[in-house]
C-alpha atoms as a PDB file:
ATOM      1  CA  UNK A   1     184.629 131.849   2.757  1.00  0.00           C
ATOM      2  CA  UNK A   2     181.523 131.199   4.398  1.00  0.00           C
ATOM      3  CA  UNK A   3     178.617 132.975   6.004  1.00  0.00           C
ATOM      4  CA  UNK A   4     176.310 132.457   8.978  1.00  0.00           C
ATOM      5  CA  UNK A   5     173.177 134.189   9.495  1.00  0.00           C
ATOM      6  CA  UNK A   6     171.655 134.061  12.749  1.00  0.00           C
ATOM      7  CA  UNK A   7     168.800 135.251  14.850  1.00  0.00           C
ATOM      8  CA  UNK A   8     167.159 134.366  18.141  1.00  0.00           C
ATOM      9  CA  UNK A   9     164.013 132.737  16.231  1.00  0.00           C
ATOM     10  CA  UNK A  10     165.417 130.511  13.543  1.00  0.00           C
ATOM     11  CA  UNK A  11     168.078 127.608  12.890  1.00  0.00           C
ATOM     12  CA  UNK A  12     171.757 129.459  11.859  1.00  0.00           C
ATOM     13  CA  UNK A  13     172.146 129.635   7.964  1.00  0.00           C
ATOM     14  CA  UNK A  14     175.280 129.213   6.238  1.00  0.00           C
ATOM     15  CA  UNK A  15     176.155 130.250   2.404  1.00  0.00           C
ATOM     16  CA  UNK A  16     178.953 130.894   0.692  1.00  0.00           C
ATOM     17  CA  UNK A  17     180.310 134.333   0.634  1.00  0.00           C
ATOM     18  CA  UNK A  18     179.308 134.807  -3.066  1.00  0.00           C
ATOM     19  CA  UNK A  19     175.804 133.736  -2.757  1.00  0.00           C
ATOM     20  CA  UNK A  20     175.129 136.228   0.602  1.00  0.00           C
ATOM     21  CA  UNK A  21     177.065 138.756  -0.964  1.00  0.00           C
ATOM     22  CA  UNK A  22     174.326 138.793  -3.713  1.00  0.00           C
ATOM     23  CA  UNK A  23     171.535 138.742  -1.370  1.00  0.00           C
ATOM     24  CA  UNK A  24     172.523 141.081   1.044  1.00  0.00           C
ATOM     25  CA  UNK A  25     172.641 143.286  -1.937  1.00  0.00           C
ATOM     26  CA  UNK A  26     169.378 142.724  -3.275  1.00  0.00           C
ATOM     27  CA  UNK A  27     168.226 142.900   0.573  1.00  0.00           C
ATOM     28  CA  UNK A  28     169.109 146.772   0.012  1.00  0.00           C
ATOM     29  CA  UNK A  29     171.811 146.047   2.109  1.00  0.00           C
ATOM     30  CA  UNK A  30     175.653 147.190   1.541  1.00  0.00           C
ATOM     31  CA  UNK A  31     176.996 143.672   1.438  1.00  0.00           C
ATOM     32  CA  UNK A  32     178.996 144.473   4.208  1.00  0.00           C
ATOM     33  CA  UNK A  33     180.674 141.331   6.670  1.00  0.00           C
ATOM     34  CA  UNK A  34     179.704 140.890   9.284  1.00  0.00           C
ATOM     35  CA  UNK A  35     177.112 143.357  10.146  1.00  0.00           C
ATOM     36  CA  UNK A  36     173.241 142.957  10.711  1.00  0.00           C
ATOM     37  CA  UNK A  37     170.030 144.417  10.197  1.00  0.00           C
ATOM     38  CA  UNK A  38     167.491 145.889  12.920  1.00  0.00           C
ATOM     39  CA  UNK A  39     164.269 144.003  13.698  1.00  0.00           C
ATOM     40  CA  UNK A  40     162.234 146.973  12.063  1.00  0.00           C
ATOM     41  CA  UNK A  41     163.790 147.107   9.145  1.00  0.00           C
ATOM     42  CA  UNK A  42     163.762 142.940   8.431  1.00  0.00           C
ATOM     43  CA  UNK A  43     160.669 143.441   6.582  1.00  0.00           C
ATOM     44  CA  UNK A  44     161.833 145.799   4.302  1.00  0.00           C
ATOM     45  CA  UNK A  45     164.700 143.873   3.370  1.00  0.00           C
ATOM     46  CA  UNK A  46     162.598 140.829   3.316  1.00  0.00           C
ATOM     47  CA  UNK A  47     160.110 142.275   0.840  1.00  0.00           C
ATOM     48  CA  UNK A  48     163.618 143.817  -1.012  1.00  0.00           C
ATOM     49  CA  UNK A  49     164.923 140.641  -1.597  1.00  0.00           C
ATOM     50  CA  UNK A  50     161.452 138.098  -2.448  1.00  0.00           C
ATOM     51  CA  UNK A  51     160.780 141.352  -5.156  1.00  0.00           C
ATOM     52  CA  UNK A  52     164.518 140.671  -6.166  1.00  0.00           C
ATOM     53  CA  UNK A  53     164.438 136.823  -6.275  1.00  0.00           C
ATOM     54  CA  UNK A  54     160.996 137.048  -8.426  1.00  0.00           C
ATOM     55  CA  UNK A  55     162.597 139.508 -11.091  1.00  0.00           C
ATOM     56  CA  UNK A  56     165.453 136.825 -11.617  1.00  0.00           C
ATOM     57  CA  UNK A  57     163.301 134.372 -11.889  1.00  0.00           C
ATOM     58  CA  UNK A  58     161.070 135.990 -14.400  1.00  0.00           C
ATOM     59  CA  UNK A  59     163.924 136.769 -16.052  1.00  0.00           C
ATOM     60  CA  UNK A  60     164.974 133.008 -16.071  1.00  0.00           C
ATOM     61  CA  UNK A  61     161.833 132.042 -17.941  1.00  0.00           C
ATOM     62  CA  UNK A  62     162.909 134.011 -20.868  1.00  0.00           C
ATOM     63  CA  UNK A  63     166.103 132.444 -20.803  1.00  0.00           C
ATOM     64  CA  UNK A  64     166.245 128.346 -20.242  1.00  0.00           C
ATOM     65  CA  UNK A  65     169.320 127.769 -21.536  1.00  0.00           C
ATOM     66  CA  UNK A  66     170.638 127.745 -18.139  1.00  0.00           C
ATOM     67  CA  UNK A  67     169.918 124.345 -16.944  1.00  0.00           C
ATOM     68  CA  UNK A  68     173.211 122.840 -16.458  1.00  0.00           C
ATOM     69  CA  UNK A  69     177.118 123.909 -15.744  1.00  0.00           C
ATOM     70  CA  UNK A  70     178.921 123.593 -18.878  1.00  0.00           C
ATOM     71  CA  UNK A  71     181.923 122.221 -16.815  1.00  0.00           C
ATOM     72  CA  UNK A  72     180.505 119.621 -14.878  1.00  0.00           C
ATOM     73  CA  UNK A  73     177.252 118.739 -16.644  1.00  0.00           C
ATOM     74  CA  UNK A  74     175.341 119.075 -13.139  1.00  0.00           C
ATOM     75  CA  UNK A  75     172.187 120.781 -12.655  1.00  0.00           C
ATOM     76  CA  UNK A  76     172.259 124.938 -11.767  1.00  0.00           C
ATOM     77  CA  UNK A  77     170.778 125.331  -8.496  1.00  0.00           C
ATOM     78  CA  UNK A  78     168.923 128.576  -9.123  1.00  0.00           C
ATOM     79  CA  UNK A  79     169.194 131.209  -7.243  1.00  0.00           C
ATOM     80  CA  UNK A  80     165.786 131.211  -5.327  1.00  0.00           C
ATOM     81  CA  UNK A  81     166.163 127.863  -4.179  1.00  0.00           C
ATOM     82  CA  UNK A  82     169.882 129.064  -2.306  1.00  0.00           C
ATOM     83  CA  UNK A  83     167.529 132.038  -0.662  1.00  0.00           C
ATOM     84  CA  UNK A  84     164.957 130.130   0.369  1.00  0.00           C
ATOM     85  CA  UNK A  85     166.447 128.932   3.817  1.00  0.00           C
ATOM     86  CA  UNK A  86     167.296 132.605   4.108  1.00  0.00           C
ATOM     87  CA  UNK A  87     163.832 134.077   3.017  1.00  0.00           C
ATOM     88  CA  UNK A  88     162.223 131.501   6.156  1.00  0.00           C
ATOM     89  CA  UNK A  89     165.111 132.929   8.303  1.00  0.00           C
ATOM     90  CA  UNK A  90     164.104 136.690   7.598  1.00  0.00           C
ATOM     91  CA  UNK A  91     160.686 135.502   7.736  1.00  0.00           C
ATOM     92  CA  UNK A  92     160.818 133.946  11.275  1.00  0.00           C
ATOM     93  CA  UNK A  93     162.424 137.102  12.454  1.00  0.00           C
ATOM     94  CA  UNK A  94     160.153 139.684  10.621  1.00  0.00           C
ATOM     95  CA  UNK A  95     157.491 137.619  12.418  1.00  0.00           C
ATOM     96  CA  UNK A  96     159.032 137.569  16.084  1.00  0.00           C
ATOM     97  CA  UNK A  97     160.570 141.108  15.729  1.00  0.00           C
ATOM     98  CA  UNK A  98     163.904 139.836  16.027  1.00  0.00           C
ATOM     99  CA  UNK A  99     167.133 141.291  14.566  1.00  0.00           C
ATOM    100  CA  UNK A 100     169.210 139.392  11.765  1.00  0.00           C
ATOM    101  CA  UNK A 101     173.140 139.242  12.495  1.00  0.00           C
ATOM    102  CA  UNK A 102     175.932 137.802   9.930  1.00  0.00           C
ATOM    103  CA  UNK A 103     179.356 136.833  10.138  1.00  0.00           C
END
């Protein structure tokens, strides 16, 4: 399944259930779908889920045995690259004090 974020300031973004799942979580959030968060509390979750994606990639350093999918023998696409359109979405809004909405 699929997920759109959207917001009055920014382009619609569209993941995979799996992936926002995991970063509505770190967001603070209760993963729930669809549902939304308030313009004053973007912020927060913005600054919830950078802290979150910098951890994991921290983490990643320690660990660089992860650079390719045993199955297919492509490249991992790390997590922080799938938030980043997310992180300019949240970012936009945060800016514009605009509220975030996901289906």
């Amino acid at each position: 399944m699929l997920v759109t974020f959207t917001t009055d300031v920014f382009a619609d973004i569209t993941m995979f259930e799996k992936d926002a799942h995991t970063m509505l979580k770190m967001m603070g959030h209760s993963g729930t779908i669809p549902s939304a968060i308030l313009a004053e509390d973007v912020p927060a979750a913005l600054n919830r889920l950078t802290a979150a994606i910098n951890s994991e990639n921290a983490s990643l350093l320690i660990d660089e045995d992860k650079g390719e999918d045993e199955d297919t023998n492509e490249p991992v696409v790390s997590l922080a690259n799938r938030a980043l359109p997310l992180i300019n979405l949240l970012t936009a809004a945060a800016n514009k004090g605009c509220n975030v909405m996901w289906k």
